[in-house]
Protein backbone atom coordinates (compact mmCIF):
# COMPACT_ATOMS: atom_id res chain seq x y z
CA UNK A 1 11.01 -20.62 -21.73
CA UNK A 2 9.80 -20.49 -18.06
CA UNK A 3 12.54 -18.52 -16.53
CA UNK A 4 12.32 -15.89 -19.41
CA UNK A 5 8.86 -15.72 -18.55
CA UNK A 6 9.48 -15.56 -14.72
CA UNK A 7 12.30 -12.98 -15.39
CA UNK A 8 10.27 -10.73 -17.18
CA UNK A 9 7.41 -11.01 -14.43
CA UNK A 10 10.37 -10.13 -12.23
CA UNK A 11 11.08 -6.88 -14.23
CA UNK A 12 7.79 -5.96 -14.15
CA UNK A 13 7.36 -6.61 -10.14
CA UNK A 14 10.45 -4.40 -10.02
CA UNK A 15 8.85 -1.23 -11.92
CA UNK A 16 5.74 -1.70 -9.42
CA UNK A 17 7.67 -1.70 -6.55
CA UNK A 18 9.59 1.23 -7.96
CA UNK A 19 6.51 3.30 -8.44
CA UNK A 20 5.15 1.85 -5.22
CA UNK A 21 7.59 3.45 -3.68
CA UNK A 22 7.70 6.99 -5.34
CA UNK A 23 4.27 7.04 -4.71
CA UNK A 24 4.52 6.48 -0.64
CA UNK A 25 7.23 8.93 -0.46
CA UNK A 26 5.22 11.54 -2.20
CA UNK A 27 2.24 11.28 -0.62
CA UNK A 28 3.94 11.02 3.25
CA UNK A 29 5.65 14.82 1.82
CA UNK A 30 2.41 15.90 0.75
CA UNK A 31 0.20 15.15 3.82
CA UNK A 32 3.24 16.60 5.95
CA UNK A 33 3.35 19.74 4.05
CA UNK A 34 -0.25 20.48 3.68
CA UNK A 35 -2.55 18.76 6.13
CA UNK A 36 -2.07 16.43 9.11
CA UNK A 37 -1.93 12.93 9.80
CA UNK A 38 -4.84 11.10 11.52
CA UNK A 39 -6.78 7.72 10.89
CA UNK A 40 -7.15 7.77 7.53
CA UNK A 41 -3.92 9.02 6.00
CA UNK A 42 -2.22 6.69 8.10
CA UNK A 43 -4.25 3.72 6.87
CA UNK A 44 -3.39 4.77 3.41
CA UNK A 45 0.23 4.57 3.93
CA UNK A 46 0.03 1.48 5.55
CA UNK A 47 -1.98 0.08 2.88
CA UNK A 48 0.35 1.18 0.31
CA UNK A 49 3.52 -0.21 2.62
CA UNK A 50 2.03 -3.48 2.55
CA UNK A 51 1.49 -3.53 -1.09
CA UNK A 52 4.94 -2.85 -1.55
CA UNK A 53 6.41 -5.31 0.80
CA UNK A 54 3.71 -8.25 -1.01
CA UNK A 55 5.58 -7.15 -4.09
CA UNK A 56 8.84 -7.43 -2.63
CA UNK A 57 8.03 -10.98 -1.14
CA UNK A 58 6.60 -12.11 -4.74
CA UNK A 59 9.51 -11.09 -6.19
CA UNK A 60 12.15 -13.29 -4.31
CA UNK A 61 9.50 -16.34 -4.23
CA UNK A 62 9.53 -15.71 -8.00
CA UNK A 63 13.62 -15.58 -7.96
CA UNK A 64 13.79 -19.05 -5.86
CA UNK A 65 11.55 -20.05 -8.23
CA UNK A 66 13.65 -19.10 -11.66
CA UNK A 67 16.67 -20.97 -10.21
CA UNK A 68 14.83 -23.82 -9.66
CA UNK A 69 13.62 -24.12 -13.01
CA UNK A 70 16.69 -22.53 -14.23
């Protein structure tokens, strides 16, 4: 029951990274097409960077995790 619930938390983690991802893209070709970068634009794709690579970590302590129990 635990690793189908880990699994699934894995699937999810997945989609967020996923959109995570689209998101940073899409926003660096948006602030390079239409305004600049400075301070705060930066910040915000840093941010958004280390969101992604907290998800990214979660997900393989989550995997280590599934075998275990697995």
């Amino acid at each position: 029951m635990s690793t189908i619930l880990l699994s699934l938390f894995n699937i999810v983690l997945l989609i967020v990274v996923a959109y995570g991802l689209r998101e940073l893209f899409s926003g660096i070709w948006l602030v390079a097409r239409y305004e600049h970068f400075d301070l705060r634009t930066i910040s915000l794709f840093t941010a958004k960077a280390l969101f992604i690579a907290l998800c990214i970590g979660l997900y393989f302590l989550i995997k280590r995790a599934a075998k275990r129990f697995g």
